[in-house]
N, C-alpha and C. Protein backbone atom coordinates (compact mmCIF):
# COMPACT_ATOMS: atom_id res chain seq x y z
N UNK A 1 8.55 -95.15 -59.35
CA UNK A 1 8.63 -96.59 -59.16
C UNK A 1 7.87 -97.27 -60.29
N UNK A 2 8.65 -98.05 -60.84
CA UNK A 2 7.77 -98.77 -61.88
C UNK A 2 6.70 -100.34 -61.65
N UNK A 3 6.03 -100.18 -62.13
CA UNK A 3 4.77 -101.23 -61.79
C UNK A 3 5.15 -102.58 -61.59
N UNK A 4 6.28 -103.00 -62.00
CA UNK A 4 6.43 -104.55 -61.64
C UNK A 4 7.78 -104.21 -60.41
N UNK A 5 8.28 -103.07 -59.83
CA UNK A 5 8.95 -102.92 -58.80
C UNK A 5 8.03 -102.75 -57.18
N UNK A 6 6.70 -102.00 -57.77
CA UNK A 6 5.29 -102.21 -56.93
C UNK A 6 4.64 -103.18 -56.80
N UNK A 7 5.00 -103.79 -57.56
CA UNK A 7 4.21 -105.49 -57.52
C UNK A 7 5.09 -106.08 -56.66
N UNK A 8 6.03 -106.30 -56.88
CA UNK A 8 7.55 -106.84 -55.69
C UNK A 8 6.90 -106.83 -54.34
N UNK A 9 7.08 -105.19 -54.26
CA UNK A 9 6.85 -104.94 -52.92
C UNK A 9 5.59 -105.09 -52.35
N UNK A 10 4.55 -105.90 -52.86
CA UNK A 10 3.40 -105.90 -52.82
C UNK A 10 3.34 -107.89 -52.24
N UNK A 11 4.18 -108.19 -53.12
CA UNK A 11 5.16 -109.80 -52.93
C UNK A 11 5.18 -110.00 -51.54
N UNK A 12 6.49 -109.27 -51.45
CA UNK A 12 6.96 -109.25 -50.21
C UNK A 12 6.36 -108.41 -48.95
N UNK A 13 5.37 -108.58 -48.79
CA UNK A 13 4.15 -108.13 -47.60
C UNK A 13 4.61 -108.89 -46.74
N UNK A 14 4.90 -108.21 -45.26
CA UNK A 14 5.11 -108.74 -43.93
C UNK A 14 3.31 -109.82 -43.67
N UNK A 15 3.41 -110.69 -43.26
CA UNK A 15 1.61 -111.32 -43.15
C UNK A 15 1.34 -110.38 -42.18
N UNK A 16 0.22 -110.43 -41.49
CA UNK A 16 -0.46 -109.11 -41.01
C UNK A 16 -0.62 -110.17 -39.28
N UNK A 17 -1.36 -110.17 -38.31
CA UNK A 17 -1.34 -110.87 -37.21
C UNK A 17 -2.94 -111.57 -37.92
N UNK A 18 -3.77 -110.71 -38.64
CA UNK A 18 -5.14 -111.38 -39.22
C UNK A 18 -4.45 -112.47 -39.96
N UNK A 19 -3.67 -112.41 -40.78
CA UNK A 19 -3.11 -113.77 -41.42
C UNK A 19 -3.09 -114.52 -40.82
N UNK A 20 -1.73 -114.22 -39.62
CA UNK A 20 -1.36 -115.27 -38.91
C UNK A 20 -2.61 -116.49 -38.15
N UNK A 21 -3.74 -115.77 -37.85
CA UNK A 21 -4.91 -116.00 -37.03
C UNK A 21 -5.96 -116.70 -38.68
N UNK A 22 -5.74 -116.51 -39.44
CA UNK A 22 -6.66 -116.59 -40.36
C UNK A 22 -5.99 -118.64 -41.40
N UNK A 23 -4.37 -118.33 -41.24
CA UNK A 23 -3.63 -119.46 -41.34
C UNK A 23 -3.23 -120.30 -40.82
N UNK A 24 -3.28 -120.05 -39.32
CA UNK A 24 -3.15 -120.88 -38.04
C UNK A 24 -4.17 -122.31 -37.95
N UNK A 25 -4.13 -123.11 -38.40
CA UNK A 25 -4.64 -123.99 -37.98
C UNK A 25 -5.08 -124.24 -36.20
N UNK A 26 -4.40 -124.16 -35.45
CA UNK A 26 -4.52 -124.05 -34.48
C UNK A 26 -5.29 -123.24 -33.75
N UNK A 27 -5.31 -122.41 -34.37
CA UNK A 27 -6.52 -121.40 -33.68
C UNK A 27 -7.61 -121.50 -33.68
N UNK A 28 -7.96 -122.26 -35.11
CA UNK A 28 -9.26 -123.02 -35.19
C UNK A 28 -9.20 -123.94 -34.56
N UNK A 29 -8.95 -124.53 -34.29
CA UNK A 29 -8.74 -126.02 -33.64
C UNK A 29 -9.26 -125.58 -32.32
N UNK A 30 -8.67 -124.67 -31.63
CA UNK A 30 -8.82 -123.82 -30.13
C UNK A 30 -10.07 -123.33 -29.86
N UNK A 31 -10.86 -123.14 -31.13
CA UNK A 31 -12.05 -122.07 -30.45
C UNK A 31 -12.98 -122.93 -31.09
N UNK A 32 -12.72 -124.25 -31.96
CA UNK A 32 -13.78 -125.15 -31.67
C UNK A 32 -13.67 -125.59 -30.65
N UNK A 33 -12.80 -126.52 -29.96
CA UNK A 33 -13.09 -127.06 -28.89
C UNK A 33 -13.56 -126.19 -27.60
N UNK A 34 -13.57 -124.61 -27.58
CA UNK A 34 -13.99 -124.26 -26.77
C UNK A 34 -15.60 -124.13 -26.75
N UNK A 35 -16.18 -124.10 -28.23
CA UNK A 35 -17.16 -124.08 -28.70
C UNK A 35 -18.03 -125.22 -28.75
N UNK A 36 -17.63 -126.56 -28.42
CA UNK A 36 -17.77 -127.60 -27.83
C UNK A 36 -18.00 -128.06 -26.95
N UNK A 37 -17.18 -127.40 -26.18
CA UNK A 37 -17.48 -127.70 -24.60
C UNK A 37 -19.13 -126.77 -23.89
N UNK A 38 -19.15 -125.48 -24.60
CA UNK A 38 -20.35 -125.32 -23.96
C UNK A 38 -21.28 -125.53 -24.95
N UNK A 39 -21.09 -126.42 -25.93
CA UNK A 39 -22.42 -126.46 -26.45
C UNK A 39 -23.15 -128.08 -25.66
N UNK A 40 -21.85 -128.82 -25.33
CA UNK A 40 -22.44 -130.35 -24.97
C UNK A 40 -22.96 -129.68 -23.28
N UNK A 41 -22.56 -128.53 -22.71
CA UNK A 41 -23.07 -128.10 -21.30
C UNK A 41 -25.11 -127.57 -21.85
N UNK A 42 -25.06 -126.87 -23.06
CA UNK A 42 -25.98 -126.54 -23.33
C UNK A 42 -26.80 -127.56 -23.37
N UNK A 43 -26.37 -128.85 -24.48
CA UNK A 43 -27.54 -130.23 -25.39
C UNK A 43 -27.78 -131.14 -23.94
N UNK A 44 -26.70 -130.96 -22.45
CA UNK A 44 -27.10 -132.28 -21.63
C UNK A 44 -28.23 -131.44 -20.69
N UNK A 45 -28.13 -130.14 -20.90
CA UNK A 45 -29.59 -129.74 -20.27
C UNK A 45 -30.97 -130.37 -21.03
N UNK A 46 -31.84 -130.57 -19.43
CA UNK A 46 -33.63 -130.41 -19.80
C UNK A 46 -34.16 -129.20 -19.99
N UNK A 47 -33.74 -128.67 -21.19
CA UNK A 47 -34.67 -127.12 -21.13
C UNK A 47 -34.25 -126.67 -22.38
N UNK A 48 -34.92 -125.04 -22.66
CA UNK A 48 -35.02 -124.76 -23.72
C UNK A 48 -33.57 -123.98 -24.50
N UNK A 49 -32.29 -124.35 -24.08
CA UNK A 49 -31.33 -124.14 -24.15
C UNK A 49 -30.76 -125.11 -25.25
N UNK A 50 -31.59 -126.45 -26.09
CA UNK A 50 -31.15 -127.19 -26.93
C UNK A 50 -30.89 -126.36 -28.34
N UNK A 51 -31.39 -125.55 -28.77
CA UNK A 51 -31.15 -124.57 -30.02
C UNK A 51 -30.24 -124.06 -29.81
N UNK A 52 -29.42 -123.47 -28.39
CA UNK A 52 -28.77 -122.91 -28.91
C UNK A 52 -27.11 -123.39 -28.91
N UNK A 53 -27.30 -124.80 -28.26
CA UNK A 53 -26.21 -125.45 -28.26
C UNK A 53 -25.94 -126.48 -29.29
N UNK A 54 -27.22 -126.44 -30.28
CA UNK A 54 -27.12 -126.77 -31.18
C UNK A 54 -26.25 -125.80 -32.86
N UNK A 55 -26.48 -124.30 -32.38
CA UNK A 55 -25.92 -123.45 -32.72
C UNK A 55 -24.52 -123.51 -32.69
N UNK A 56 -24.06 -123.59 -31.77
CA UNK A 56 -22.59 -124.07 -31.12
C UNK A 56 -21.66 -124.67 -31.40
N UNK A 57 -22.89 -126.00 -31.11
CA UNK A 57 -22.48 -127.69 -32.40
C UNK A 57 -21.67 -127.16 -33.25
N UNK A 58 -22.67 -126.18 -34.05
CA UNK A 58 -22.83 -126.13 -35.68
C UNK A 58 -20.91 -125.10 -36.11
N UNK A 59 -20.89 -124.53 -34.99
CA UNK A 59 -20.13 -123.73 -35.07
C UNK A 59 -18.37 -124.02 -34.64
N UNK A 60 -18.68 -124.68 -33.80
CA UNK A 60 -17.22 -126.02 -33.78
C UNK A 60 -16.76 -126.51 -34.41
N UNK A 61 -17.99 -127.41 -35.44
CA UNK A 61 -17.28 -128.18 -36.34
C UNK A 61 -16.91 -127.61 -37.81
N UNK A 62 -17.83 -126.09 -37.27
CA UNK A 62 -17.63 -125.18 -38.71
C UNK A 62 -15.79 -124.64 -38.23
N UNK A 63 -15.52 -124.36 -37.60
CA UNK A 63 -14.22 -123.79 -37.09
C UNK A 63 -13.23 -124.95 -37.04
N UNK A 64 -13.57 -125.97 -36.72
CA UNK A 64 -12.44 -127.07 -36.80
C UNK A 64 -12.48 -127.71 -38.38
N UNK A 65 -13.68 -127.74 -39.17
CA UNK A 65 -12.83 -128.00 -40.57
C UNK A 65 -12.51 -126.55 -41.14
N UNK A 66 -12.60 -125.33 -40.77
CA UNK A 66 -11.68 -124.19 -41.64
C UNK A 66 -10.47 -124.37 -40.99
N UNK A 67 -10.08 -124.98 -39.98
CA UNK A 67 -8.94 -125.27 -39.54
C UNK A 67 -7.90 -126.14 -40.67
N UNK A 68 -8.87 -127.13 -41.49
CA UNK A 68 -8.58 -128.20 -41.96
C UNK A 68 -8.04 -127.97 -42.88
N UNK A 69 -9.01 -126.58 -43.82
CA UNK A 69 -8.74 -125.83 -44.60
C UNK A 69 -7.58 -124.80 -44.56
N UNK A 70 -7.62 -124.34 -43.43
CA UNK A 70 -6.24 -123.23 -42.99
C UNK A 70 -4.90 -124.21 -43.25
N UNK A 71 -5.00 -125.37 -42.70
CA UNK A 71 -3.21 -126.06 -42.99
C UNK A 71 -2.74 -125.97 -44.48
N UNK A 72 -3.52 -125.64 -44.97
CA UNK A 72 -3.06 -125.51 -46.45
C UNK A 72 -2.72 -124.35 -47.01
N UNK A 73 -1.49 -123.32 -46.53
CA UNK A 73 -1.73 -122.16 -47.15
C UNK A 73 -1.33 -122.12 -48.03
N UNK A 74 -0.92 -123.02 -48.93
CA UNK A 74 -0.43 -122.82 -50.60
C UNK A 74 -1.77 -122.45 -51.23
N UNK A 75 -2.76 -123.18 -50.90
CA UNK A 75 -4.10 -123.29 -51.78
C UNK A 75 -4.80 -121.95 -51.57
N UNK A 76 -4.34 -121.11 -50.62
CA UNK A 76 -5.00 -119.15 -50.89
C UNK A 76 -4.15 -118.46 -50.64
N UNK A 77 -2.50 -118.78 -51.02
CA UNK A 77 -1.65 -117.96 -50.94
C UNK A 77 -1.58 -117.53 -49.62
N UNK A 78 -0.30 -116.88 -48.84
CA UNK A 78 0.04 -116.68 -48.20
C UNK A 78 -0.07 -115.13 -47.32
N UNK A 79 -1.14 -114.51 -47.83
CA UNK A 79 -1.94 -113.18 -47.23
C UNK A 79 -3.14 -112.65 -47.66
N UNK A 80 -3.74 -112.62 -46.52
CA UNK A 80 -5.52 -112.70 -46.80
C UNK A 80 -5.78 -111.04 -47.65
N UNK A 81 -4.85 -109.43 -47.34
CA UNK A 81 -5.19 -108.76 -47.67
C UNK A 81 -6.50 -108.13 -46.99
N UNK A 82 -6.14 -108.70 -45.64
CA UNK A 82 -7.41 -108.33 -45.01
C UNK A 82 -8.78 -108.71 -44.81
N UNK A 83 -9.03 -109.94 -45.46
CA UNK A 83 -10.31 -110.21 -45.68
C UNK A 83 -9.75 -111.45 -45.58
N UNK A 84 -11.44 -112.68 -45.32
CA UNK A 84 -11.07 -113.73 -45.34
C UNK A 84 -11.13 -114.26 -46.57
N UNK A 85 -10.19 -115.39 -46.86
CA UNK A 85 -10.50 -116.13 -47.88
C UNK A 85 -11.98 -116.87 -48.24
N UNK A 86 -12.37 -116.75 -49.20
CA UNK A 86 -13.72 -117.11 -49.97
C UNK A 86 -13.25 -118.46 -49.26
N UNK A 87 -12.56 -119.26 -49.54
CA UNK A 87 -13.19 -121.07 -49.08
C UNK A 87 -13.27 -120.99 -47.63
N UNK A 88 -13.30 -120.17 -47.17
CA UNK A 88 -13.51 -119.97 -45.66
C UNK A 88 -14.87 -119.03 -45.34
N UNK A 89 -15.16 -118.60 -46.49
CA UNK A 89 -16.05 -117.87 -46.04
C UNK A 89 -17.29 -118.11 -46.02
N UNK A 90 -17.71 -119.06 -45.23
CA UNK A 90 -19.50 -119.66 -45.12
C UNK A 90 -19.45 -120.29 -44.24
N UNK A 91 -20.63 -120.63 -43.73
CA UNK A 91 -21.00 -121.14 -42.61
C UNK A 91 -21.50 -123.29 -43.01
N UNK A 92 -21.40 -122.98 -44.52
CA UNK A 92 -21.96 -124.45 -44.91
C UNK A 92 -21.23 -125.40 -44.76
N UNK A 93 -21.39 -126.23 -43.70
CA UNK A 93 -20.92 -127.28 -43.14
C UNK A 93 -20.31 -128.28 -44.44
N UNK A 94 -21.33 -128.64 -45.21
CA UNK A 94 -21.26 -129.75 -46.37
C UNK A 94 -20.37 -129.21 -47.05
N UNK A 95 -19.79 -128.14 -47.19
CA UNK A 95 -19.17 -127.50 -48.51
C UNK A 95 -17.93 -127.39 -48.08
N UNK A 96 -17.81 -126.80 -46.41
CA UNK A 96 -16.17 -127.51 -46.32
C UNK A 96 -15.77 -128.25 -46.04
N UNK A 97 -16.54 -129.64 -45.66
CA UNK A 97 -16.16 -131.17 -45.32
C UNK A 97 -15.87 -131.36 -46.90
N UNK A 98 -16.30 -130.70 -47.69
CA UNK A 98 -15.52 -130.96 -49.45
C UNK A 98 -14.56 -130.46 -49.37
N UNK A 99 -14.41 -129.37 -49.62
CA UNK A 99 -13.59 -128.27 -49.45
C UNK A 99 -12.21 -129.06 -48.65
N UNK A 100 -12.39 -129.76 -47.58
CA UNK A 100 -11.01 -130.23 -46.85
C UNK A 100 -11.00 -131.43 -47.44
N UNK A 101 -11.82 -132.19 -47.91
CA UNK A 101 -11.53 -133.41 -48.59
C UNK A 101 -11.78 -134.51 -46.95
N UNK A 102 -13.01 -134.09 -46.26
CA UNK A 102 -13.37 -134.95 -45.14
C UNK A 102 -14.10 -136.26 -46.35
N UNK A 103 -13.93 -137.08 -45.50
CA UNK A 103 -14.28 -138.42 -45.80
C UNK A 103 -16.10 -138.37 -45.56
N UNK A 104 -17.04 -137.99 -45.36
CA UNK A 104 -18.32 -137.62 -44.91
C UNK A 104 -19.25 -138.57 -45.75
N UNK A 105 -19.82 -139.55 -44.63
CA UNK A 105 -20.74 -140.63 -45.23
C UNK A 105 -22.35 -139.82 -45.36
N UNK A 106 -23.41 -140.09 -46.04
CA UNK A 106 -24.44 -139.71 -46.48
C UNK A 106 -25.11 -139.20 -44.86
N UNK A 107 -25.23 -140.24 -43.54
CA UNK A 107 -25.55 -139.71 -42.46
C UNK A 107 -24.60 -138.37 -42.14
N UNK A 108 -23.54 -138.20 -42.24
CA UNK A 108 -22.55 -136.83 -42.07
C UNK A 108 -23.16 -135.93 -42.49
N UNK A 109 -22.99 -136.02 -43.70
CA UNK A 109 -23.77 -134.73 -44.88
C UNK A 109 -24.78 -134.13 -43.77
N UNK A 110 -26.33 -135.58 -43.72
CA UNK A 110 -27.43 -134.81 -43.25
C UNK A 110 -27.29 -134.04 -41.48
N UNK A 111 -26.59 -134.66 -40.98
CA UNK A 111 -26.45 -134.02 -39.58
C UNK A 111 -25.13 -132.29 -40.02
N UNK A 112 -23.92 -132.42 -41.03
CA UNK A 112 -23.64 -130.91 -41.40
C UNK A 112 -24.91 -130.03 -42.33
N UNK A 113 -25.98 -130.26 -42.61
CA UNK A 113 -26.85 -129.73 -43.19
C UNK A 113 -27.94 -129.04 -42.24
N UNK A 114 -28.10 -130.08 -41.40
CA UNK A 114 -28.67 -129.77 -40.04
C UNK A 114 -28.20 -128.66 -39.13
N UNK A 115 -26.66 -128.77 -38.78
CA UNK A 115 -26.53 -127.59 -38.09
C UNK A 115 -26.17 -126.82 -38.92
N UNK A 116 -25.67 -126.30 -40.28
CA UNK A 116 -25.78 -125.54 -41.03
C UNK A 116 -26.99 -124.80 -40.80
N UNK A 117 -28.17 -125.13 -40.73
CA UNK A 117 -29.41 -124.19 -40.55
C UNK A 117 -29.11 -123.79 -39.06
N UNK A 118 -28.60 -124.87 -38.14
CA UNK A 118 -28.74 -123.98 -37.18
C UNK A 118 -27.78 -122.97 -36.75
N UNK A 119 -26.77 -122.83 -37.22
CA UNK A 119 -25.50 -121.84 -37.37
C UNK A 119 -26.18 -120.80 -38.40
N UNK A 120 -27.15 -120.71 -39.42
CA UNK A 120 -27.22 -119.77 -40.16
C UNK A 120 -28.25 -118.81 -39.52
N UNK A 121 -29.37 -119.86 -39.41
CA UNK A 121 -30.43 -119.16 -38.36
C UNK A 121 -31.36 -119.37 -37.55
N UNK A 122 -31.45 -120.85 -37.69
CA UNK A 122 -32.27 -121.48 -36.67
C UNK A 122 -31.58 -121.48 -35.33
N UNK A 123 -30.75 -121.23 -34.88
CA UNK A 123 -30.19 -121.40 -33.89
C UNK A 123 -30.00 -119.76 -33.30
N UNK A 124 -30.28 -118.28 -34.22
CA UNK A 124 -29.93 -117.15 -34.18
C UNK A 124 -31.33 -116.17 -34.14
N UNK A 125 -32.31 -116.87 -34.98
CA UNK A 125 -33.07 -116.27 -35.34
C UNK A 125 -34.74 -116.93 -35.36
N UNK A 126 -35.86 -116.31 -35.12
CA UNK A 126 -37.24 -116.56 -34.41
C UNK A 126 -37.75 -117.16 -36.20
N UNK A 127 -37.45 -117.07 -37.54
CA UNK A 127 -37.25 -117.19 -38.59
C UNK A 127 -36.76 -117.45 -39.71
N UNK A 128 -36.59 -118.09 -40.22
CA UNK A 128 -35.36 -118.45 -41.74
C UNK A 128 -35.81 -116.73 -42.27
N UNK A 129 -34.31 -116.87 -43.21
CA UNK A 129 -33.80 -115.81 -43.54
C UNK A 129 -35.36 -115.62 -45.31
N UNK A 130 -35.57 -116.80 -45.59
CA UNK A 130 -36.58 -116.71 -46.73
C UNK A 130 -37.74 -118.22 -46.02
N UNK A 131 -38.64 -117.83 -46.84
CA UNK A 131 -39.94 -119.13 -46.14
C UNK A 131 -39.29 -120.36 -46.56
N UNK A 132 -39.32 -121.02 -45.42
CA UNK A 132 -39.35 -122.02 -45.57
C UNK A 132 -40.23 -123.33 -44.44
N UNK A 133 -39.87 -124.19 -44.08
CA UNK A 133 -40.50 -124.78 -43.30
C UNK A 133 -40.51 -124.07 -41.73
N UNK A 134 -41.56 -123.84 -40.94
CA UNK A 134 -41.39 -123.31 -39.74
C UNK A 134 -39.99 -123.69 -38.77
N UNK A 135 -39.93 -122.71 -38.54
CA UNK A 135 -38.36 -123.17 -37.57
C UNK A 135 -38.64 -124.04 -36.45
N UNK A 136 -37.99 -124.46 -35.66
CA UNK A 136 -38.20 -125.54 -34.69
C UNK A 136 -37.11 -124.77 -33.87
N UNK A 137 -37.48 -123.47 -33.10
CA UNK A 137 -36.86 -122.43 -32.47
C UNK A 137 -36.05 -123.01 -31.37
N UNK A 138 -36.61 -124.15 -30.07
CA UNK A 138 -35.69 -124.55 -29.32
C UNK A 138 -35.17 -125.38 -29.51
N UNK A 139 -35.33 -126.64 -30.44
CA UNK A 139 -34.27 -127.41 -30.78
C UNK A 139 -35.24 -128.81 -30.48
N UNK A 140 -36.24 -128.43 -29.66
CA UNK A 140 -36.97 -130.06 -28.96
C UNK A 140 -37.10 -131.07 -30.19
N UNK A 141 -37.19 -130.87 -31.72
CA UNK A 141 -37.81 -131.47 -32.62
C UNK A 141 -36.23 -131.90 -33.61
N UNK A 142 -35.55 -131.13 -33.12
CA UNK A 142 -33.99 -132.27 -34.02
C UNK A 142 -33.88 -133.30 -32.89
N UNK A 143 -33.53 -134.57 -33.66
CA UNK A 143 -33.27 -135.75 -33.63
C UNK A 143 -31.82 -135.77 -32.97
N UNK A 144 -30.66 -135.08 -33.40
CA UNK A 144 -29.59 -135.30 -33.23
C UNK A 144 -29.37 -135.32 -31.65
N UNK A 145 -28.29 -136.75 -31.18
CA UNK A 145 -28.05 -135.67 -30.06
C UNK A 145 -26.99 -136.05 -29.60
N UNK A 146 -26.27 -135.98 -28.67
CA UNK A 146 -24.45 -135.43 -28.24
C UNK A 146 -23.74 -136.13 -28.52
N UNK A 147 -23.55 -137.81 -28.47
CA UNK A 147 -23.49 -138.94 -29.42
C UNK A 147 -23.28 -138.76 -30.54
N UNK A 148 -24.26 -138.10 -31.21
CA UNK A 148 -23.78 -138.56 -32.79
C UNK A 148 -22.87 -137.20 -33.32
N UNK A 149 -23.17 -136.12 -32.54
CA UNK A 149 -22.16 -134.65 -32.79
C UNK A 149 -20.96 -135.26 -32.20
N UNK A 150 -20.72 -135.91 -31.16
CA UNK A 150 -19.42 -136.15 -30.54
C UNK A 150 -18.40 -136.98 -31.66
N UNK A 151 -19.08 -138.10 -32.05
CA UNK A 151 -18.38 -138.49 -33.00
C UNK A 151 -18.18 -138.29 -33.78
N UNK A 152 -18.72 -137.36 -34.54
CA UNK A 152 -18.70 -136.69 -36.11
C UNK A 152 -17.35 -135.59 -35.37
N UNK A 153 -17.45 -134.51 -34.47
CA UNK A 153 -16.37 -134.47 -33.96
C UNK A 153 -14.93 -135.13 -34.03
N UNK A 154 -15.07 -135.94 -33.29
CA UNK A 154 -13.91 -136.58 -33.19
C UNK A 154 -13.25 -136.94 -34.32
N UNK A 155 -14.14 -137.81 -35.25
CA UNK A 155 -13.77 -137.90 -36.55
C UNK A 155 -12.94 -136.71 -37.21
N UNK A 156 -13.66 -135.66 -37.45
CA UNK A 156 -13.34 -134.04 -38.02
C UNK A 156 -11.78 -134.14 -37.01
N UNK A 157 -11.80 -134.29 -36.19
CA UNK A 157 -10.60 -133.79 -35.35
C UNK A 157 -9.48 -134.60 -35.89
N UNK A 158 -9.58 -135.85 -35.79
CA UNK A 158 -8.73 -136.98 -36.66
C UNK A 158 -8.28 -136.39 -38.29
N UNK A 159 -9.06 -135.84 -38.85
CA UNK A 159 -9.08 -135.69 -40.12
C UNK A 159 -8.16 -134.14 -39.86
N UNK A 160 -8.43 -133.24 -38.98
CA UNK A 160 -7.48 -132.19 -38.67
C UNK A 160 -6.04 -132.53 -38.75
N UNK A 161 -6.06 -133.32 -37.73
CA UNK A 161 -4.72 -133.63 -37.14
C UNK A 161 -3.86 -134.51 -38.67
N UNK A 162 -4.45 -135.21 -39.55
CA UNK A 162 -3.88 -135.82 -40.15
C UNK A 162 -3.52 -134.95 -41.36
N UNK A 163 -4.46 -133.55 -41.87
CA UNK A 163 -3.84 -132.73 -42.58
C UNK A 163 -2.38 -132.02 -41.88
N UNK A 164 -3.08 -131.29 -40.36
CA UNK A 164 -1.40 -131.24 -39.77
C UNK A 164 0.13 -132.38 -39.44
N UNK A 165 -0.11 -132.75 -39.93
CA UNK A 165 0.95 -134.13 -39.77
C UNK A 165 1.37 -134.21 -41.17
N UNK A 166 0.21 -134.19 -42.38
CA UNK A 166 0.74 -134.40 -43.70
C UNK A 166 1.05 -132.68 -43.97
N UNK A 167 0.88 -131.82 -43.68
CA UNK A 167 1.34 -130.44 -43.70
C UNK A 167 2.93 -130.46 -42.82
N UNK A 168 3.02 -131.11 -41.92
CA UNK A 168 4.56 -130.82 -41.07
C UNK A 168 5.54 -132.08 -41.96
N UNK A 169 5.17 -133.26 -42.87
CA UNK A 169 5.58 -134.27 -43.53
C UNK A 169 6.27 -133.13 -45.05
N UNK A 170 5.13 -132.36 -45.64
CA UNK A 170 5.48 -131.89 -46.43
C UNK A 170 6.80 -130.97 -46.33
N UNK A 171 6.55 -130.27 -45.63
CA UNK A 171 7.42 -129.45 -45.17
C UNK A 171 8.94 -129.92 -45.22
N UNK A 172 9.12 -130.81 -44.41
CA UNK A 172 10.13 -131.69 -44.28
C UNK A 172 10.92 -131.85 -45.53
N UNK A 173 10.20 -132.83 -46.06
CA UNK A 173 10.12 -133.20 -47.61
C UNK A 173 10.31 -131.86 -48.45
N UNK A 174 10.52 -130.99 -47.92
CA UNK A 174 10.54 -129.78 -48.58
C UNK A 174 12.54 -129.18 -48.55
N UNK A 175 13.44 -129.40 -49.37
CA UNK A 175 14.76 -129.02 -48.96
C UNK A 175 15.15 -127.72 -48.33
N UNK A 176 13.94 -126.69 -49.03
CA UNK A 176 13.86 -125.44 -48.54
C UNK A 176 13.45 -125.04 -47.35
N UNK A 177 12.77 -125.89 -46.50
CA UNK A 177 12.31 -125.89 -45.27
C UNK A 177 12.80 -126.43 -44.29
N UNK A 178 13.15 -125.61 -43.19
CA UNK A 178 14.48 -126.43 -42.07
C UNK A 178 13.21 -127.36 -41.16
N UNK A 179 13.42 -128.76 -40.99
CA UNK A 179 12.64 -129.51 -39.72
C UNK A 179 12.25 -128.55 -38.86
C-alpha cells in the first residue's frame, strides 16, 4: 500500500463514539446543567459544603463553554484520535470564554478566575498545587454567591445556544448539507 493510499484511509476514519461525545455539543450542555444543579444544592447550604459546590460551579461552566467550543468541529477537525483536543483541554475558565469568543466583562473574567482555582484545586485539594496564598479550603471567604454564578450561567448558556443556532444556520447555508 502506498503512503498517500494510507493516508486516505486514515481520511476516511469511521468517528469513534469518544468523538461523537467529545463533538456533541450537547453533551456538554447535559452534564453542566447536571453539574449545576448540585452545586446551587451544595452553595444554598449553611455549612462547610460551600468549596465544594463551588468546585462544581467551576465545573459547569467549564463544560458548558467546551460545549461552545465543541459546535465548531471544523476548527479541530473532525476526529479526536483518541485524545482530547488541546482547546479543550484545561480547566481555565478565562481561556475558553476566549477560546468561544464569550462576550466576558472584566467582573466575568474575575469570578472565571475564581472558580478556575477552585476546579483546579481549591475546591479538590487541602493546598495549591505550588505556594501561593493560603487556600480558603471551605469556601466561607469567596465573595461569590448563587446570584452572580446563576447569571454568568445563563448568559454562557445564551451564548451556547446562539453558537448552536449559528452552527444549524451554517449548515443550511451549506448546499452540501441536507436541512
Amino acid at each position: 500500500m502506498t503512503k498517500a493510499a494510507a493516508d486516505l484511509g486514515k481520511q476516511a476514519k469511521e468517528p469513534s463514539l469518544f468523538d461523537y461525545q467529545v463533538y456533541g455539543p450537547c453533551w456538554w450542555r447535559t452534564t453542566s446543567t447536571n453539574l449545576r444543579a448540585a452545586a446551587v444544592i451544595l452553595l444554598s447550604r449553611e455549612s462547610d459544603v460551600r468549596g465544594p459546590g463551588l468546585l462544581l460551579y467551576g465545573f459547569a461552566l467549564e463544560n458548558l463553554l467546551k460545549g461552545c467550543l465543541a459546535a465548531h468541529l471544523n476548527e479541530f477537525g473532525s476526529c479526536t484520535d483518541g485524545h482530547l483536543p488541546k482547546k479543550l483541554n484545561t480547566h481555565n475558565l478565562a481561556c475558553l470564554s476566549r477560546n468561544c469568543k464569550f462576550p466576558a466583562s472584566a467582573d466575568d473574567i474575575r469570578v472565571f478566575q475564581t472558580l478556575t482555582q477552585w476546579s483546579e484545586w481549591r475546591g479538590r485539594y487541602h493546598i495549591p498545587k505550588a505556594e501561593n496564598p493560603p487556600p480558603d479550603t471551605n469556601g466561607r471567604e469567596c465573595t461569590l454567591d448563587v446570584g452572580v454564578l446563576d447569571n454568568l450561567f445563563d448568559r454562557v448558556l445564551r451564548h451556547f445556544w446562539q453558537k448552536m443556532v449559528g452552527q444549524a444556520d451554517s449548515r443550511r447555508a451549506d448546499p452540501g448539507v441536507p436541512p
